[in-house]
Protein backbone atom coordinates (compact mmCIF):
# COMPACT_ATOMS: atom_id res chain seq x y z
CA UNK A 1 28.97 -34.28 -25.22
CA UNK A 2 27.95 -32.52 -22.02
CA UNK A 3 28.24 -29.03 -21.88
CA UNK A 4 29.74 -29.09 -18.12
CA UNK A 5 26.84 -26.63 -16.27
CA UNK A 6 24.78 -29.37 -14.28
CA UNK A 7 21.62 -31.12 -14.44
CA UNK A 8 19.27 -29.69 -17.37
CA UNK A 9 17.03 -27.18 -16.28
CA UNK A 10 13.44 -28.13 -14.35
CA UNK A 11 10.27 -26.76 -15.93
CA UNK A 12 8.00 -25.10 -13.52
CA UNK A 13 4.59 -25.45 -13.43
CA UNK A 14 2.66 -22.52 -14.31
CA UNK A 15 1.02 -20.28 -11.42
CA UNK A 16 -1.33 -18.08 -13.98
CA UNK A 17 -4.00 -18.49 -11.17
CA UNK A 18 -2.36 -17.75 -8.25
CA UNK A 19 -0.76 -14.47 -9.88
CA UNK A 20 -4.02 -13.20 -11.03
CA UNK A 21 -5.47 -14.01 -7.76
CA UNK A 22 -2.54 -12.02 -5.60
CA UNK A 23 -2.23 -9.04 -7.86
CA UNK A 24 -6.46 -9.09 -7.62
CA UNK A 25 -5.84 -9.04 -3.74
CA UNK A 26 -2.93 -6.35 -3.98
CA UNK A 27 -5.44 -4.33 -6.12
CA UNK A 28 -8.01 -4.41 -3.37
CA UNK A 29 -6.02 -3.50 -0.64
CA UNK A 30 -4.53 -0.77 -1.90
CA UNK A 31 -7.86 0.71 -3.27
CA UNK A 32 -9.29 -0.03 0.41
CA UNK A 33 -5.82 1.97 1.58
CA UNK A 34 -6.99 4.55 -0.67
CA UNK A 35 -10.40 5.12 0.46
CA UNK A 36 -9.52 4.83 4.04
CA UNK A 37 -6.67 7.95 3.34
CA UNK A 38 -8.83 10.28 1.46
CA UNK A 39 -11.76 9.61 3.49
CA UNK A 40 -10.52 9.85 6.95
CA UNK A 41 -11.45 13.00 9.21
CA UNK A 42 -8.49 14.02 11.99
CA UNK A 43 -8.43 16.42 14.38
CA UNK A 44 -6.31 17.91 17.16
CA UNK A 45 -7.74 19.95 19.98
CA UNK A 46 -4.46 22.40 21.17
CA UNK A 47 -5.16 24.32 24.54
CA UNK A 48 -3.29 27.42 24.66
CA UNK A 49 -3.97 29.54 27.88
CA UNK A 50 -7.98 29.94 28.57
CA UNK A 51 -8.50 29.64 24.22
CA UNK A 52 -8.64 25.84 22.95
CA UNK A 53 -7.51 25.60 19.03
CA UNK A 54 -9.19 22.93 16.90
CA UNK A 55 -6.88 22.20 13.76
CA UNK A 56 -8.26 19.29 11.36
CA UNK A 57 -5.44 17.17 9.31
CA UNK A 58 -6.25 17.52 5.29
CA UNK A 59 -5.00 15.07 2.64
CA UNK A 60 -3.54 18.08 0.74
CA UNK A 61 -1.01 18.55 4.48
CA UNK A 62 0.42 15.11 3.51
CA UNK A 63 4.33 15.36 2.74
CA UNK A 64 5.60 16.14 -0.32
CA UNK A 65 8.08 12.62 -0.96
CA UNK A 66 4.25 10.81 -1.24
């Protein structure tokens, strides 16, 4: 007797290598993303009048929804 939902389901092959292998390349990137945020030095020169300001941007000046 057939039990009226379609064809019977397909087996997939399995993709253990190809997982490992993307979340490997996810890990790198975002440690690379890391690195390159904690590590990266910016300035901003602001003129005001004759007196030039120098202000430098700090990790810790990052928003608080991060």
């Amino acid at each position: 007797m057939e039990s009226g939902y379609g064809a019977s389901p397909v087996k997939l092959k399995s993709f253990s290598g190809l997982d490992f292998a993307l979340r490997l390349l996810l890990f790198a990137f975002s440690l690379t993303a890391l690195v390159v945020l904690l590590t990266s030095k910016q300035t901003v020169t602001i003129p005001v009048l004759t007196i030039t300001i120098t202000r430098s941007a700090k990790f810790t000046n990052s928003p608080a929804f991060m």
